[in-house]
PDB file of N, CA and C in Angstrom:
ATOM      1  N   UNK A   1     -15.831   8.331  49.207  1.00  0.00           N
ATOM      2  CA  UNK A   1     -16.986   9.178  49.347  1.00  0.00           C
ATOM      3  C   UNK A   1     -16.757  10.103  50.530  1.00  0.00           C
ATOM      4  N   UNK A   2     -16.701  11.561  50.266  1.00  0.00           N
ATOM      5  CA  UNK A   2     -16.265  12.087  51.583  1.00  0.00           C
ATOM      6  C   UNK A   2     -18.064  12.975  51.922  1.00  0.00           C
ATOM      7  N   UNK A   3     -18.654  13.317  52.637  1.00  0.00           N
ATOM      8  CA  UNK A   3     -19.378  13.543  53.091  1.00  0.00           C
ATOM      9  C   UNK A   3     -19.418  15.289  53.689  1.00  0.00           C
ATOM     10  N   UNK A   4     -19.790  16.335  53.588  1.00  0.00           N
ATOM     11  CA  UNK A   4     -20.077  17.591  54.109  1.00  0.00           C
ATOM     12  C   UNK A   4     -20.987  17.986  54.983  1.00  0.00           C
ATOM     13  N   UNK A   5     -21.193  17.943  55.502  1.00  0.00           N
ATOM     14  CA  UNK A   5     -21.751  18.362  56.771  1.00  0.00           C
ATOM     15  C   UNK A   5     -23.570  17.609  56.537  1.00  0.00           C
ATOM     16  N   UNK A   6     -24.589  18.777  56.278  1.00  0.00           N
ATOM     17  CA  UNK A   6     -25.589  17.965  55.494  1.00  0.00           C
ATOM     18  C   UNK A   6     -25.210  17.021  54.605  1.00  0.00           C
ATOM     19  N   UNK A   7     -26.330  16.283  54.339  1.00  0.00           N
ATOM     20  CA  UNK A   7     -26.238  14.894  53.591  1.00  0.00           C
ATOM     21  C   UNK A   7     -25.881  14.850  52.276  1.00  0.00           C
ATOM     22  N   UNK A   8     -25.172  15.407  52.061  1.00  0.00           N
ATOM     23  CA  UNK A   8     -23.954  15.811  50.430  1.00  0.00           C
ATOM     24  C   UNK A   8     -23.122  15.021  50.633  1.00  0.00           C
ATOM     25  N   UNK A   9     -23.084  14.245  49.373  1.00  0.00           N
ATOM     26  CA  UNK A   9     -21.825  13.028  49.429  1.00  0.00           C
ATOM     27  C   UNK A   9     -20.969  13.592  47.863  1.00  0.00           C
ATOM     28  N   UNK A  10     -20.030  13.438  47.710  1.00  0.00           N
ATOM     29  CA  UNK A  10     -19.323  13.657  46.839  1.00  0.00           C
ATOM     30  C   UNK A  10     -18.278  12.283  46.801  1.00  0.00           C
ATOM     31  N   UNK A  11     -17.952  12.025  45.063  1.00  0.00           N
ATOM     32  CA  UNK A  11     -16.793  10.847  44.843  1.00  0.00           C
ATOM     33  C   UNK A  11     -15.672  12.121  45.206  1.00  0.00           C
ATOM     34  N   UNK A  12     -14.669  11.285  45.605  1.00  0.00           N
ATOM     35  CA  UNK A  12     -12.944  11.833  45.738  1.00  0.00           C
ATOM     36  C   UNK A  12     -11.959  10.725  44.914  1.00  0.00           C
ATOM     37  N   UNK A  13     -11.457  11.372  44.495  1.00  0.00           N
ATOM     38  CA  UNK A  13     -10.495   9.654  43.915  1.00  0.00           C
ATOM     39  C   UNK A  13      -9.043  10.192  44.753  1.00  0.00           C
ATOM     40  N   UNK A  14      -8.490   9.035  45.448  1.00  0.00           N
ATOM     41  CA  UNK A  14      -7.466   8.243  46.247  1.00  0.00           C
ATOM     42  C   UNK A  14      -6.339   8.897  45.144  1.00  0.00           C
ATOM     43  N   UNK A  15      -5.396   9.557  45.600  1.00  0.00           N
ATOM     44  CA  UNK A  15      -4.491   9.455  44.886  1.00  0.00           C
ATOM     45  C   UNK A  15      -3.295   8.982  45.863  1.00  0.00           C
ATOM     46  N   UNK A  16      -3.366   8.832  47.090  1.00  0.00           N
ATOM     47  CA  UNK A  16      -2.358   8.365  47.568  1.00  0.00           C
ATOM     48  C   UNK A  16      -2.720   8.243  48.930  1.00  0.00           C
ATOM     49  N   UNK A  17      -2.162   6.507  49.744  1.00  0.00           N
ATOM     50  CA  UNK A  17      -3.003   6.147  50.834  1.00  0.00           C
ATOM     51  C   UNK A  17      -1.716   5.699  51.501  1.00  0.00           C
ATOM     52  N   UNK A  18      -2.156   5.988  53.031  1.00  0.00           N
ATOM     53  CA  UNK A  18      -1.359   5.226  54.275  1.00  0.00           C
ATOM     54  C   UNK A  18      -1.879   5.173  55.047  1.00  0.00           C
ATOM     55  N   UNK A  19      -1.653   4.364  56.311  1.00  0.00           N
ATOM     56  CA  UNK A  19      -2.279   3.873  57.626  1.00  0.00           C
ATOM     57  C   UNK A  19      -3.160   5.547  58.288  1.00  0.00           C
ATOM     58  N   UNK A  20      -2.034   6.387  57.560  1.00  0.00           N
ATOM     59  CA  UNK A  20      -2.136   7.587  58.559  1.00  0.00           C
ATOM     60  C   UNK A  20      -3.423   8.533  58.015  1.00  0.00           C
ATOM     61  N   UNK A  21      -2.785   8.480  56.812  1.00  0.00           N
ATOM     62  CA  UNK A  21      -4.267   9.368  55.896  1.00  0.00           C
ATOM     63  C   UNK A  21      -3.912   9.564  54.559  1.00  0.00           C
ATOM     64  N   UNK A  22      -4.557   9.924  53.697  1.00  0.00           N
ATOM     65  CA  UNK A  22      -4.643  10.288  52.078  1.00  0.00           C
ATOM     66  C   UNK A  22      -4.826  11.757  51.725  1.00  0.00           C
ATOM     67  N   UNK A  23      -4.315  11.658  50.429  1.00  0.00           N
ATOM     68  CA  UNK A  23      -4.469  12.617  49.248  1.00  0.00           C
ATOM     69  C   UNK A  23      -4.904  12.420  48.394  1.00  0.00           C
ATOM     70  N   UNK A  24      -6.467  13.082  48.570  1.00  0.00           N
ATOM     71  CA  UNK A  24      -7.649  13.358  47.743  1.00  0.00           C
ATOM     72  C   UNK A  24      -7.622  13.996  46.844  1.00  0.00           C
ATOM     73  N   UNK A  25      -8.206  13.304  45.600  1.00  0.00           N
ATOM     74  CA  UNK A  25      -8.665  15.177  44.575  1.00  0.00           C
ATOM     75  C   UNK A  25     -10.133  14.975  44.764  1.00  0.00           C
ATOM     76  N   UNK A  26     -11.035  15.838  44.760  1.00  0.00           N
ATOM     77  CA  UNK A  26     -12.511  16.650  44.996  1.00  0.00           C
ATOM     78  C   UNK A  26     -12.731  17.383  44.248  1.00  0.00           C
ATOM     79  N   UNK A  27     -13.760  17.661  44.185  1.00  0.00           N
ATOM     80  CA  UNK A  27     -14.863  18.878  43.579  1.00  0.00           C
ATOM     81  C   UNK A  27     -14.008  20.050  45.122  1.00  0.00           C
ATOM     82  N   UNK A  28     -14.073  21.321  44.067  1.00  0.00           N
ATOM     83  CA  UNK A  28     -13.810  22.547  45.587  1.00  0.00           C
ATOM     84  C   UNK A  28     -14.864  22.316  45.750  1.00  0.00           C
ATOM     85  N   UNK A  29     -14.495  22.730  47.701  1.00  0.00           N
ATOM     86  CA  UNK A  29     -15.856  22.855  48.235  1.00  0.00           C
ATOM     87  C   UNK A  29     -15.576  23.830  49.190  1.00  0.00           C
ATOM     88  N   UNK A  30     -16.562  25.521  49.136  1.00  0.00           N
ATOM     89  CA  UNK A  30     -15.937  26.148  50.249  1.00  0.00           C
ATOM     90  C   UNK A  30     -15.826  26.272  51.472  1.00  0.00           C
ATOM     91  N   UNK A  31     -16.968  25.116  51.767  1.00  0.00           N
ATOM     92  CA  UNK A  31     -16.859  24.794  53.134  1.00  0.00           C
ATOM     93  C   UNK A  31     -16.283  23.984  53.429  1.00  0.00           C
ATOM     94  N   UNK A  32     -15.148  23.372  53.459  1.00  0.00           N
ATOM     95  CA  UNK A  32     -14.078  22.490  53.652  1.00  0.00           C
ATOM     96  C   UNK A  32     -12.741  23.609  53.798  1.00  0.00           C
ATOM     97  N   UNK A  33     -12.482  23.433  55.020  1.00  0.00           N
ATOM     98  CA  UNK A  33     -10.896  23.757  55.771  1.00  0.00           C
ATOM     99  C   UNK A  33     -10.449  23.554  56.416  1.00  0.00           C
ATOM    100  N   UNK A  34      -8.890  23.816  56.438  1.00  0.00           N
ATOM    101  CA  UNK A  34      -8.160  22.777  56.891  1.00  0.00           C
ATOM    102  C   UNK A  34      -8.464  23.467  58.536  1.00  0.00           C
ATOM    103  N   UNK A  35      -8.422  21.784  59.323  1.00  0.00           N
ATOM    104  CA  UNK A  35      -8.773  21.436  60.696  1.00  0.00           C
ATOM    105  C   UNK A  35     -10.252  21.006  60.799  1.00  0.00           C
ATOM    106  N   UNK A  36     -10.904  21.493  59.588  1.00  0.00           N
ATOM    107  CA  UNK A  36     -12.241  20.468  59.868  1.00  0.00           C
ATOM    108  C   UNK A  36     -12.291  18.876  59.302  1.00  0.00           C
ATOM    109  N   UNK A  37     -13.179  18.671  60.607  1.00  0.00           N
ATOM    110  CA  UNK A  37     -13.410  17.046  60.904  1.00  0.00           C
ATOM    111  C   UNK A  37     -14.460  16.516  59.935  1.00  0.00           C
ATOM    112  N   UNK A  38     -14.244  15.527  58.467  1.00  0.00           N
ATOM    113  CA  UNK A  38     -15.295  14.800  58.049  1.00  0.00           C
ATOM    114  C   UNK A  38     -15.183  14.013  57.577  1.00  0.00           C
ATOM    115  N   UNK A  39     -16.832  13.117  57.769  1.00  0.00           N
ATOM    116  CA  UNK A  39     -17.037  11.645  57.779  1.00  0.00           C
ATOM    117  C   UNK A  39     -16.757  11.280  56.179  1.00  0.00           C
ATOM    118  N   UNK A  40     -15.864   9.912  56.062  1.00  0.00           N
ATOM    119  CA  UNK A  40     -15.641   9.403  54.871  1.00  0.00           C
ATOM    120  C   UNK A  40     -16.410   7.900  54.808  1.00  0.00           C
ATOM    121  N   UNK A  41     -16.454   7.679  53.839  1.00  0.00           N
ATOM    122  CA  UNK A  41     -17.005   5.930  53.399  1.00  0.00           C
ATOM    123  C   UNK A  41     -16.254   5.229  52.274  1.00  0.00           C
ATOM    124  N   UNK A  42     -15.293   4.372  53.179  1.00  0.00           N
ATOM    125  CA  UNK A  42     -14.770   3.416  51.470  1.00  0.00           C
ATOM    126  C   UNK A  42     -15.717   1.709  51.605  1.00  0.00           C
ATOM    127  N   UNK A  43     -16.195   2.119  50.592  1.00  0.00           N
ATOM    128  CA  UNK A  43     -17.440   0.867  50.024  1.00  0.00           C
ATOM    129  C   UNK A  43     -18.406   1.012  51.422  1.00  0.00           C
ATOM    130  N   UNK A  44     -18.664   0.003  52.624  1.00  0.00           N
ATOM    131  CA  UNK A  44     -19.835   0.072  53.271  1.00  0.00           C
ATOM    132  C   UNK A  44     -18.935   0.151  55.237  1.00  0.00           C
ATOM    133  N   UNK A  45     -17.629   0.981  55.189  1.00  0.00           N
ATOM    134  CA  UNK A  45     -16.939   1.011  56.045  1.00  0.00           C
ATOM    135  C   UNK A  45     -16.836   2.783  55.856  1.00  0.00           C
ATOM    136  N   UNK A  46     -16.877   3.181  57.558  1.00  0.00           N
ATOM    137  CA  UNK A  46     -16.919   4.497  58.197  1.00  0.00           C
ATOM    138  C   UNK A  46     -15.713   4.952  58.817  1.00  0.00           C
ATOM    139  N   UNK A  47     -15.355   6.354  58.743  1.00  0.00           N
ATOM    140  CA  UNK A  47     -14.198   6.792  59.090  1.00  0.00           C
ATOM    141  C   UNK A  47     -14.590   8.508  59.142  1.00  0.00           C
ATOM    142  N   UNK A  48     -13.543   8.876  59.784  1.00  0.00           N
ATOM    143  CA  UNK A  48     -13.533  10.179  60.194  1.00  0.00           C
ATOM    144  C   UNK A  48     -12.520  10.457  59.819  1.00  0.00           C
ATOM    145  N   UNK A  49     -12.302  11.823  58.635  1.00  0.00           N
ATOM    146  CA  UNK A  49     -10.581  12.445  58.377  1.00  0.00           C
ATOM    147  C   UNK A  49     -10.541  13.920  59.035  1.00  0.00           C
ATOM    148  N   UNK A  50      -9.617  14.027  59.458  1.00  0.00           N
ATOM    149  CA  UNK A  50      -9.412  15.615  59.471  1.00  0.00           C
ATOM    150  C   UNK A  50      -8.676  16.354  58.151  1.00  0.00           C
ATOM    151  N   UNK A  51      -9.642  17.338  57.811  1.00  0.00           N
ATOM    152  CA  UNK A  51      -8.202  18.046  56.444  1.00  0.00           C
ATOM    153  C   UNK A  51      -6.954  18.657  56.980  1.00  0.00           C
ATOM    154  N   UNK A  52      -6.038  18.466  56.356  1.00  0.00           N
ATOM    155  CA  UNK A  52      -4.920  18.982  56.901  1.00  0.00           C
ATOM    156  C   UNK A  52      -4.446  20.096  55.861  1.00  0.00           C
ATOM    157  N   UNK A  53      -4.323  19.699  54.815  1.00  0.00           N
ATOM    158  CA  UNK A  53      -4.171  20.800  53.733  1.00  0.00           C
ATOM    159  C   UNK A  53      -4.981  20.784  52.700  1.00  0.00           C
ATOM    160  N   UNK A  54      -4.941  21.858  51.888  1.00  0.00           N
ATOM    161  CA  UNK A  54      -6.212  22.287  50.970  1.00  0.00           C
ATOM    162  C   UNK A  54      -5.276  22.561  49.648  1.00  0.00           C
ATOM    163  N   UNK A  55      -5.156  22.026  48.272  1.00  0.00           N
ATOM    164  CA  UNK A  55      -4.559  22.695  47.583  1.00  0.00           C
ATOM    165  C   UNK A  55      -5.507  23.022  45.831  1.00  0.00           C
ATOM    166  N   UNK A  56      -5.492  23.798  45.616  1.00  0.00           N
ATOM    167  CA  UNK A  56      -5.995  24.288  44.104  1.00  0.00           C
ATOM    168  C   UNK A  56      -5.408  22.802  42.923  1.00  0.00           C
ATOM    169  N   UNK A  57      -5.997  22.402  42.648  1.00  0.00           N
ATOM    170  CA  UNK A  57      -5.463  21.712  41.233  1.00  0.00           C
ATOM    171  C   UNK A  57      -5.558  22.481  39.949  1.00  0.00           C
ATOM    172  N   UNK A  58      -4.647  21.982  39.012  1.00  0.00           N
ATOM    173  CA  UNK A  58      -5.010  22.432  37.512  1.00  0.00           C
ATOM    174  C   UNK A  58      -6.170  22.024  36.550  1.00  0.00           C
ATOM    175  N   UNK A  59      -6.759  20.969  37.810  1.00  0.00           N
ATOM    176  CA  UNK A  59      -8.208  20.569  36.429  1.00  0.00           C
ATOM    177  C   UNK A  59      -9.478  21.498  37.042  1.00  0.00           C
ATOM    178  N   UNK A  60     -10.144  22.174  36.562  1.00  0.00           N
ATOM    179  CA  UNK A  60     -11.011  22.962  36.877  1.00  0.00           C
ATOM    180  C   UNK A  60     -12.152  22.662  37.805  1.00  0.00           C
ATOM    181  N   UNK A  61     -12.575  23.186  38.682  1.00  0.00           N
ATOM    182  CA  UNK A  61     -13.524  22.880  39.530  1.00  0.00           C
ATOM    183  C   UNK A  61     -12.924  21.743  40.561  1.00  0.00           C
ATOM    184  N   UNK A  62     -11.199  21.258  40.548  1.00  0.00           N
ATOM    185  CA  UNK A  62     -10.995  20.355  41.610  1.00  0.00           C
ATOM    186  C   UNK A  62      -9.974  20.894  42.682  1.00  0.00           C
ATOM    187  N   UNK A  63     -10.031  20.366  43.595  1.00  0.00           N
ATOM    188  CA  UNK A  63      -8.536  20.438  44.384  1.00  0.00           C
ATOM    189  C   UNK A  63      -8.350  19.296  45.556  1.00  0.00           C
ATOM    190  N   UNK A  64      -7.011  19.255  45.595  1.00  0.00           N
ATOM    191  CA  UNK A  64      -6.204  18.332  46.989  1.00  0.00           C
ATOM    192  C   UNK A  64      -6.782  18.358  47.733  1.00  0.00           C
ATOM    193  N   UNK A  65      -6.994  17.334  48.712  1.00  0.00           N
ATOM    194  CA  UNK A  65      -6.925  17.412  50.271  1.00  0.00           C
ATOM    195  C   UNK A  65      -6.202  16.619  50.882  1.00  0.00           C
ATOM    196  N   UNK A  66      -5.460  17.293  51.505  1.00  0.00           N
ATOM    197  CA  UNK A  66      -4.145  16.138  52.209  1.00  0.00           C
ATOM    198  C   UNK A  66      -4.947  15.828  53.641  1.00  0.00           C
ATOM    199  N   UNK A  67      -5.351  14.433  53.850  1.00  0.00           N
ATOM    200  CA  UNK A  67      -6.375  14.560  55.214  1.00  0.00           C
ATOM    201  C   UNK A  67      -5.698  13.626  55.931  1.00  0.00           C
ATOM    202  N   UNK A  68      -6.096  13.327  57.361  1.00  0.00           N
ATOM    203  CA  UNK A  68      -5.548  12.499  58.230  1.00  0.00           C
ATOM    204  C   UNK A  68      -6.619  11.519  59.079  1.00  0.00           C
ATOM    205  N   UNK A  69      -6.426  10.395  58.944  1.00  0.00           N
ATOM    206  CA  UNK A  69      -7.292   9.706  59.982  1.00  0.00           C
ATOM    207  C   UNK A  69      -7.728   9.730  61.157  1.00  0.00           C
ATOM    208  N   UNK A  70      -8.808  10.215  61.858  1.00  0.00           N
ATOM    209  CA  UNK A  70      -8.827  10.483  63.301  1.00  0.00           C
ATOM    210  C   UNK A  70      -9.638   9.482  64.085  1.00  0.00           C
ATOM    211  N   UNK A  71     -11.001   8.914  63.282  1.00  0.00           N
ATOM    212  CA  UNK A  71     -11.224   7.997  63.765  1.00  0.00           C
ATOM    213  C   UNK A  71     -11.805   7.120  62.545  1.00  0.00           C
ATOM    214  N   UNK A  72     -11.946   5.645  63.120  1.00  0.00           N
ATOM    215  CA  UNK A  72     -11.997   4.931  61.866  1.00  0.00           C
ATOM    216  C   UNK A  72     -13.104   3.434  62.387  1.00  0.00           C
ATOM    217  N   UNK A  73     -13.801   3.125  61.706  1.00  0.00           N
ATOM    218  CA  UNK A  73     -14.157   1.956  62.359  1.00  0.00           C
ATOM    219  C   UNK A  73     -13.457   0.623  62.256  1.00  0.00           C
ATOM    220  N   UNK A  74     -13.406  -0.260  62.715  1.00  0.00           N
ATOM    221  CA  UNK A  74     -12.858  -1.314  62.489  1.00  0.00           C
ATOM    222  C   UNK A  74     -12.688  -1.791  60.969  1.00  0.00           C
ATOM    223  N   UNK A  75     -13.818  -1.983  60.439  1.00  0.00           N
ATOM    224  CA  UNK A  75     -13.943  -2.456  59.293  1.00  0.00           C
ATOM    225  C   UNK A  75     -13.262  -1.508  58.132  1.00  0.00           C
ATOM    226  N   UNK A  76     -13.294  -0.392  58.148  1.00  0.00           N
ATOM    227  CA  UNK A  76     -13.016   0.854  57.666  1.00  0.00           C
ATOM    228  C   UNK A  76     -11.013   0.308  57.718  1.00  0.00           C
ATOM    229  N   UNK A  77     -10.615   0.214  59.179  1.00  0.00           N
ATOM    230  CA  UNK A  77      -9.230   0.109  59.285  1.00  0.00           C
ATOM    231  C   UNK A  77      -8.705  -1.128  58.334  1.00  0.00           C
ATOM    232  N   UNK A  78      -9.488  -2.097  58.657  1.00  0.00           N
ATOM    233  CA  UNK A  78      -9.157  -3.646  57.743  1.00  0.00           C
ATOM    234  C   UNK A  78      -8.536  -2.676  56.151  1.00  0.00           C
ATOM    235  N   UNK A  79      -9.943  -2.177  55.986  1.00  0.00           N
ATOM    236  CA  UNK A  79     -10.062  -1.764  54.303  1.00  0.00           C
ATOM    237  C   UNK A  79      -8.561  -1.046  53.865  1.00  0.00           C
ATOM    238  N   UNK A  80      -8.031   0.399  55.045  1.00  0.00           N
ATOM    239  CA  UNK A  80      -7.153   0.578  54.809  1.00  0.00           C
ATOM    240  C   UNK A  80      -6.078   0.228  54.888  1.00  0.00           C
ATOM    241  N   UNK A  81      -6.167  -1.148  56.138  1.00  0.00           N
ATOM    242  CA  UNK A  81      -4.660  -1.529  55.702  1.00  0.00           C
ATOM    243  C   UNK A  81      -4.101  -2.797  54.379  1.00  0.00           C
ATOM    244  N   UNK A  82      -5.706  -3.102  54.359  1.00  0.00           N
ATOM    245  CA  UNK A  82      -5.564  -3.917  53.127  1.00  0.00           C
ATOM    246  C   UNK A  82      -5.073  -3.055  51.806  1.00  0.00           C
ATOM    247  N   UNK A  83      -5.724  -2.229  51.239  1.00  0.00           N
ATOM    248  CA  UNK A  83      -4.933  -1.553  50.307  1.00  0.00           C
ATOM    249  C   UNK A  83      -3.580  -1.088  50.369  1.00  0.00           C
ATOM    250  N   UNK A  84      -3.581  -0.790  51.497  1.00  0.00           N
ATOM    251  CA  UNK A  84      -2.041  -0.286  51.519  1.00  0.00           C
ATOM    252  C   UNK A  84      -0.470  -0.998  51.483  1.00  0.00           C
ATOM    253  N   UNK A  85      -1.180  -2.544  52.282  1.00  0.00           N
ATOM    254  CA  UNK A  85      -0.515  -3.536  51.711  1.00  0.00           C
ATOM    255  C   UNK A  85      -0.477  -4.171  50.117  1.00  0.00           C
ATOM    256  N   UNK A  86      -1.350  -4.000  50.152  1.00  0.00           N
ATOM    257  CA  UNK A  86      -1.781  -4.413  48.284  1.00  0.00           C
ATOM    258  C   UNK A  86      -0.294  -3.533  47.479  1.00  0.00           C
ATOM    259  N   UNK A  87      -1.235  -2.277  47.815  1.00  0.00           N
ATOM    260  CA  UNK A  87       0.022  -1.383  47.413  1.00  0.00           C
ATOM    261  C   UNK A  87       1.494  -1.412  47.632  1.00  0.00           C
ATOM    262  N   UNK A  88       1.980  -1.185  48.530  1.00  0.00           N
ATOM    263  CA  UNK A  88       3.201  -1.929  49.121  1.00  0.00           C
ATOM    264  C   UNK A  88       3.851  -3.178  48.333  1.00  0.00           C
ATOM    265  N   UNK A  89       3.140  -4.193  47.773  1.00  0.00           N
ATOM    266  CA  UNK A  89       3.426  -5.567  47.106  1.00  0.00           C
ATOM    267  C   UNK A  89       3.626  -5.358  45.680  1.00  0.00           C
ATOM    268  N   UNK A  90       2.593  -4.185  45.049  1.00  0.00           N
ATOM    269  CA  UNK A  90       2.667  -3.565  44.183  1.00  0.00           C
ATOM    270  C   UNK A  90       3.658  -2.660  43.867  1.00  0.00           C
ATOM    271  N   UNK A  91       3.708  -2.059  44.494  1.00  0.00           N
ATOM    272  CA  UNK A  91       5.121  -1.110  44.057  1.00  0.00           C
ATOM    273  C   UNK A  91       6.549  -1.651  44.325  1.00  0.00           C
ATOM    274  N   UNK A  92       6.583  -2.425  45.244  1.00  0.00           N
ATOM    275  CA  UNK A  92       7.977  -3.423  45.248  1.00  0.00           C
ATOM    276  C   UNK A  92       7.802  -4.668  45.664  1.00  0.00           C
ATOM    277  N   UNK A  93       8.435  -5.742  44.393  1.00  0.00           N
ATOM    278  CA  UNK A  93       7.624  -6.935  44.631  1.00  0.00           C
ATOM    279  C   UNK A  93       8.692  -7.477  45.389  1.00  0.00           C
ATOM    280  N   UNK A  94       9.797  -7.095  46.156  1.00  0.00           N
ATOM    281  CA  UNK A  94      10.994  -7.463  46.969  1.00  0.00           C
ATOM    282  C   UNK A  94      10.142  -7.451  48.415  1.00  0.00           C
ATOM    283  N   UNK A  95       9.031  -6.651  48.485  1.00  0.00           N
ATOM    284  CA  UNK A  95       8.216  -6.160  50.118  1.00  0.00           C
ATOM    285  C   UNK A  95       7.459  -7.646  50.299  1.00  0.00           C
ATOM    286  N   UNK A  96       6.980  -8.446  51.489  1.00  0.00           N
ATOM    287  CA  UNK A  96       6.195  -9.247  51.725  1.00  0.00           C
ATOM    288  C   UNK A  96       5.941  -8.847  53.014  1.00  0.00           C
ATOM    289  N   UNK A  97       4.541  -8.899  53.049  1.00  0.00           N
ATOM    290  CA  UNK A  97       4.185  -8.754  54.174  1.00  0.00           C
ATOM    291  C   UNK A  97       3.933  -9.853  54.929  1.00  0.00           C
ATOM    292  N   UNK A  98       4.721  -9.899  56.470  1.00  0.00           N
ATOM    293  CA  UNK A  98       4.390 -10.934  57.298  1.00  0.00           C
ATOM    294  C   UNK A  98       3.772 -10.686  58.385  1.00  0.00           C
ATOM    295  N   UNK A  99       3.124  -9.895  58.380  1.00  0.00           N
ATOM    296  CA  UNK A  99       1.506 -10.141  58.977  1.00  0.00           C
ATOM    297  C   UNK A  99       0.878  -8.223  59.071  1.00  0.00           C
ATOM    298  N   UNK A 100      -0.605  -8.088  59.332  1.00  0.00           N
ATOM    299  CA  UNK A 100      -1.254  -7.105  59.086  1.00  0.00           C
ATOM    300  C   UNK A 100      -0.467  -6.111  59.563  1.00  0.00           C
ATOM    301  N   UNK A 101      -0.804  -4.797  58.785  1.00  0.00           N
ATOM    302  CA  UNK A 101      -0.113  -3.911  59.136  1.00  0.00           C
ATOM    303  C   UNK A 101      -1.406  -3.135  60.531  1.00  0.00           C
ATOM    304  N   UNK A 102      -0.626  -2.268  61.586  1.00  0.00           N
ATOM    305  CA  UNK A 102      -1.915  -2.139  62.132  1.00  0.00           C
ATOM    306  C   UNK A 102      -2.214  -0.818  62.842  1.00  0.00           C
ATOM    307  N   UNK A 103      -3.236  -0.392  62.486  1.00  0.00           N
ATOM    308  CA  UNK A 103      -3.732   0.929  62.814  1.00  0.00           C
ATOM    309  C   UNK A 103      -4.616   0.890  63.412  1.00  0.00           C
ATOM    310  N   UNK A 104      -4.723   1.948  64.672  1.00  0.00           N
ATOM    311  CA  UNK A 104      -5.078   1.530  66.284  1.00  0.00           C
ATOM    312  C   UNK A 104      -6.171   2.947  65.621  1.00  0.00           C
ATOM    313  N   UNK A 105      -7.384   2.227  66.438  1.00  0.00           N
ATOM    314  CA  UNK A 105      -8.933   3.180  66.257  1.00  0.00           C
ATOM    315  C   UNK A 105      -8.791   4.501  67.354  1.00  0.00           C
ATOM    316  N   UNK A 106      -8.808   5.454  66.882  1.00  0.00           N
ATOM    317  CA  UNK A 106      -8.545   6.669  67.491  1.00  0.00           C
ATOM    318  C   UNK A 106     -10.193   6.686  68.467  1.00  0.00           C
ATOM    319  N   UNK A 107     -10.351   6.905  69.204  1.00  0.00           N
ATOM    320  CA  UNK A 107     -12.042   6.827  69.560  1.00  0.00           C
ATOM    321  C   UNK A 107     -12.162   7.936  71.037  1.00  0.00           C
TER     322      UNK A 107
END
C-alpha cells in the first residue's frame, strides 16, 4: 500500500524485494517523483521509501517505481527481511539461512 501525500492509498504489487528497497508497479501518479519521500504499509507495519526511478509500463494506466528504504519501523523491517529470506530459499534451495538477515532502521 503506498500512500500520497493526502490520505490516498493505492495497492502496488511487489515485483521485486531486498533489504534495500523494491520494484513496484502502480497506478501513474503525477505527483510521484523521483526523490520524493513516501509512506508505505505491508499488512499493519510502517515504512518510508524514497522513489528512485519512475518508469512507464506497457499495461495502461501503470508504471515502475524503483524505490529505496529510508526509514522503516521495526516491525515493517522483520516483514522485509522475512520475505526476502523466504525468497532467497525459494529461488535456491542450496541457500539456508543461518540467522536473520538484518536491516538497520534509518531514523
Amino acid at each position: 500500500m503506498l500512500s500520497f501525500g493526502k490520505p490516498t492509498e493505492v495497492e502496488a504489487q511487489v515485483l521485486d524485494l531486498s533489504v534495500a528497497g523494491a520494484l513496484l508497479m502502480a497506478p501513474v501518479n503525477v505527483k510521484l517523483r523521483t526523490g520524493l519521500r513516501v509512506p508505505v504499509r505491508i499488512g499493519n507495519s510502517n515504512g518510508m521509501v524514497e522513489v528512485r526511478n519512475i518508469r512507464k509500463s506497457s499495461v495502461s494506466g501503470m508504471a515502475f517505481y524503483g524505490v529505496g528504504f529510508v526509514r522503516m519501523s521495526d516491525r515493517f523491517t522483520e516483514n522485509v527481511n522475512a520475505v526476502v529470506a523466504k525468497l532467497r530459499t525459494l529461488n535456491d534451495p542450496n541457500i539456508r539461512i543461518a540467522q536473520k538477515s538484518s536491516v538497520r532502521n534509518v531514523k
